[in-house]
Protein backbone atom coordinates (compact mmCIF):
# COMPACT_ATOMS: atom_id res chain seq x y z
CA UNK A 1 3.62 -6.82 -15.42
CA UNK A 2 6.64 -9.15 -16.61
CA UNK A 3 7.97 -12.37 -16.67
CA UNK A 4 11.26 -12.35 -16.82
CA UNK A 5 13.90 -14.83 -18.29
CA UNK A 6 14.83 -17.45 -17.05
CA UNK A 7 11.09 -18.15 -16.38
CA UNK A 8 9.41 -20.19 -13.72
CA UNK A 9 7.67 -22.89 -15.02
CA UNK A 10 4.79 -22.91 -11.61
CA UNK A 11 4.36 -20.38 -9.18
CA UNK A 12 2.57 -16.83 -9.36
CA UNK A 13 2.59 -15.01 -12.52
CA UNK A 14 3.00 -11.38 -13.10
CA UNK A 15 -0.34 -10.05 -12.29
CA UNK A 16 -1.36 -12.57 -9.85
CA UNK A 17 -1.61 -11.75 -6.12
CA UNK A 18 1.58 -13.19 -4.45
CA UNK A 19 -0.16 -16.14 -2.20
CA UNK A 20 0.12 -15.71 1.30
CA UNK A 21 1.98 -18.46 3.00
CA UNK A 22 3.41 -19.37 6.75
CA UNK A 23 7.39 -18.10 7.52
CA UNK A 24 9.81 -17.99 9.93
CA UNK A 25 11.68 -14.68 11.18
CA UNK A 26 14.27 -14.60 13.51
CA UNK A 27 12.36 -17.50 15.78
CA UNK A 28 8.95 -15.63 15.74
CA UNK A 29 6.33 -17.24 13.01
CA UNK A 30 5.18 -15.15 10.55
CA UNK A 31 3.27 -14.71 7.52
CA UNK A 32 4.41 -13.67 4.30
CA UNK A 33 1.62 -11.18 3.80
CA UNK A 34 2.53 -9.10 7.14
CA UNK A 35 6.39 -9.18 6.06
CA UNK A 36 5.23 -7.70 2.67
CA UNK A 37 3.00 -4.64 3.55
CA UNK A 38 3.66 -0.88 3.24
CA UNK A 39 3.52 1.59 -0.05
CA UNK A 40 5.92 -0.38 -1.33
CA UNK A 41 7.74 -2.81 -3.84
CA UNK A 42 9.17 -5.03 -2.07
CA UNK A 43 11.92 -7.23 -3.96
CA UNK A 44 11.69 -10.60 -2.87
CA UNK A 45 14.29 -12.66 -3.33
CA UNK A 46 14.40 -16.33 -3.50
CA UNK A 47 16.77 -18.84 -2.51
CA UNK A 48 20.49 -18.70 -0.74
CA UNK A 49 21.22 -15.66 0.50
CA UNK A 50 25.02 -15.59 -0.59
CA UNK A 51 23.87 -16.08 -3.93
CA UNK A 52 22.58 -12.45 -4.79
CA UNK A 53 25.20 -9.89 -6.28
CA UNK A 54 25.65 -7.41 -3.51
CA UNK A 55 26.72 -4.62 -6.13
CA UNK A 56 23.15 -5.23 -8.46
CA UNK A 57 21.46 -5.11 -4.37
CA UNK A 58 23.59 -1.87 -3.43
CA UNK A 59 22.60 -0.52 -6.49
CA UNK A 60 19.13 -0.76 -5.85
CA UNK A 61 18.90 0.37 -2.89
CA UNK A 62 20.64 3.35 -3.51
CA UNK A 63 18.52 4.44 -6.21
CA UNK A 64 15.45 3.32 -5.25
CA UNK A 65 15.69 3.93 -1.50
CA UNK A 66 12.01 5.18 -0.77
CA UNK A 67 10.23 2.90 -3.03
CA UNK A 68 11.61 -0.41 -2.51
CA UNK A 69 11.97 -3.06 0.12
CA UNK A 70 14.66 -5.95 -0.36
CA UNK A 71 12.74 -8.70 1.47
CA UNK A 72 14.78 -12.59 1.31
CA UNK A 73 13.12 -16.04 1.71
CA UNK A 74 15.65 -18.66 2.03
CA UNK A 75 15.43 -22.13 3.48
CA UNK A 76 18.93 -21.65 5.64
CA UNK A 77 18.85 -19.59 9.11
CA UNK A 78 19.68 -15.76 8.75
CA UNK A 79 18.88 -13.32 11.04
CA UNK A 80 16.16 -11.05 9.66
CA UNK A 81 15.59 -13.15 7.07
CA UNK A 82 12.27 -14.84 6.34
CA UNK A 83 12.84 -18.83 6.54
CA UNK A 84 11.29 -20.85 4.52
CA UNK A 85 12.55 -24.63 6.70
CA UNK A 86 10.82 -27.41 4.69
CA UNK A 87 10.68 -25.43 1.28
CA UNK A 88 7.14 -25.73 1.09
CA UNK A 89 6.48 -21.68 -0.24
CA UNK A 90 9.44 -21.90 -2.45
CA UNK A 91 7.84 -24.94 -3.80
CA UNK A 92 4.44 -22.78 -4.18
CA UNK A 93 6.19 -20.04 -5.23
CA UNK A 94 7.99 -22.19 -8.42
CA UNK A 95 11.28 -22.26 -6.86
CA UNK A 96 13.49 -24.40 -6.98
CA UNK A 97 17.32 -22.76 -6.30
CA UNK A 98 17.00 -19.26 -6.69
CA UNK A 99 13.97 -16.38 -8.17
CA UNK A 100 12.73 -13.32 -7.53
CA UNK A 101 9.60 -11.53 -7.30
CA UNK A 102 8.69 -7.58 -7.24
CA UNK A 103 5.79 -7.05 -5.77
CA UNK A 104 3.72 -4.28 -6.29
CA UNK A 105 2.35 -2.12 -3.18
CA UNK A 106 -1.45 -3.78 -3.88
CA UNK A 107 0.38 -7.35 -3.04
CA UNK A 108 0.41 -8.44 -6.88
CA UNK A 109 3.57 -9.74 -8.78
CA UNK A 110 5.04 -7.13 -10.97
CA UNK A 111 7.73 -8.68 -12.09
CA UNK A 112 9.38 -11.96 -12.10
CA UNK A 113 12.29 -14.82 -12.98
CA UNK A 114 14.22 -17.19 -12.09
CA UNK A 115 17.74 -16.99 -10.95
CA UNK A 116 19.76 -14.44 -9.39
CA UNK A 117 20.38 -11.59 -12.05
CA UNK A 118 19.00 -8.41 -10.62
CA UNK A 119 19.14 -6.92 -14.27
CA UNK A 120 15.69 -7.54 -15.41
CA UNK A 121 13.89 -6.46 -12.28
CA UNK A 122 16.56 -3.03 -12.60
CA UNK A 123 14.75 -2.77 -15.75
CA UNK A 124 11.43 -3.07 -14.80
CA UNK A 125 12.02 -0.56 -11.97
CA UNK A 126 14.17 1.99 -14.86
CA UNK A 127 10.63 1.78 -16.83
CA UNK A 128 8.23 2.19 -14.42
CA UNK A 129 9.45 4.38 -11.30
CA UNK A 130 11.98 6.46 -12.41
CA UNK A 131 11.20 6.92 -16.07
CA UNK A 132 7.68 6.31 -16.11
CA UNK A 133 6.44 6.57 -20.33
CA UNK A 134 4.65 9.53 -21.36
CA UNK A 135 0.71 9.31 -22.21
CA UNK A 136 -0.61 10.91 -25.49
């Protein structure tokens, strides 16, 4: 479990069950618990949607296909994306323009930071799922 840089100074910590929270997708309410479910990770991310480096996303899901879900909260109006209107689960989340959150298959944060550089979650995922460290 990591918390990345730049940090969050509220919101769930690495280790702590993501919080489950009322969204919006596509018009139908939601919550965030039944958008995240499935042996997966699923990648949240945080904030505007143009903000995210498509290459560092394409990237991802190319190598990671099978194991990880890109899932986006954003307070604009996206189709297939989970809205977040008034802000108030970015807010509980710790965030205020953009972060993002891994979260492990059991619904607890992995990983997470603030901002929109993909490279330390790549790392995270490097380390654990595709070069997992050997036990002695």
């Amino acid at each position: 479990m990591v918390n990345g840089e730049p940090g969050l100074r509220r919101g769930p910590r690495a280790g702590d069950r993501l919080p489950d929270a009322p969204v919006v997708r596509d018009g139908r309410a939601t919550w965030l618990h039944a958008e995240i479910t499935g042996p997966y990770f699923h990648l949240l991310l945080c904030g505007p949607t143009a903000s995210w480096d498509r290459a560092q996303l394409e990237g991802i899901a190319e190598r990671y296909a099978d194991l990880v879900v890109v899932i986006r909260l954003t307070r604009e109006r996206v189709p297939g994306v989970l809205r977040d209107a008034a802000g108030a689960v970015l807010h509980q989340l710790g965030v205020s323009k953009a972060a993002q959150f891994l979260i492990r298959p059991d619904g607890h944060v992995g990983f997470r930071c603030g901002g929109t550089d993909l490279s330390g979650v790549v790392e995270y995922l490097r380390r654990w799922l595709i070069d997992p460290p050997m036990c002695v």
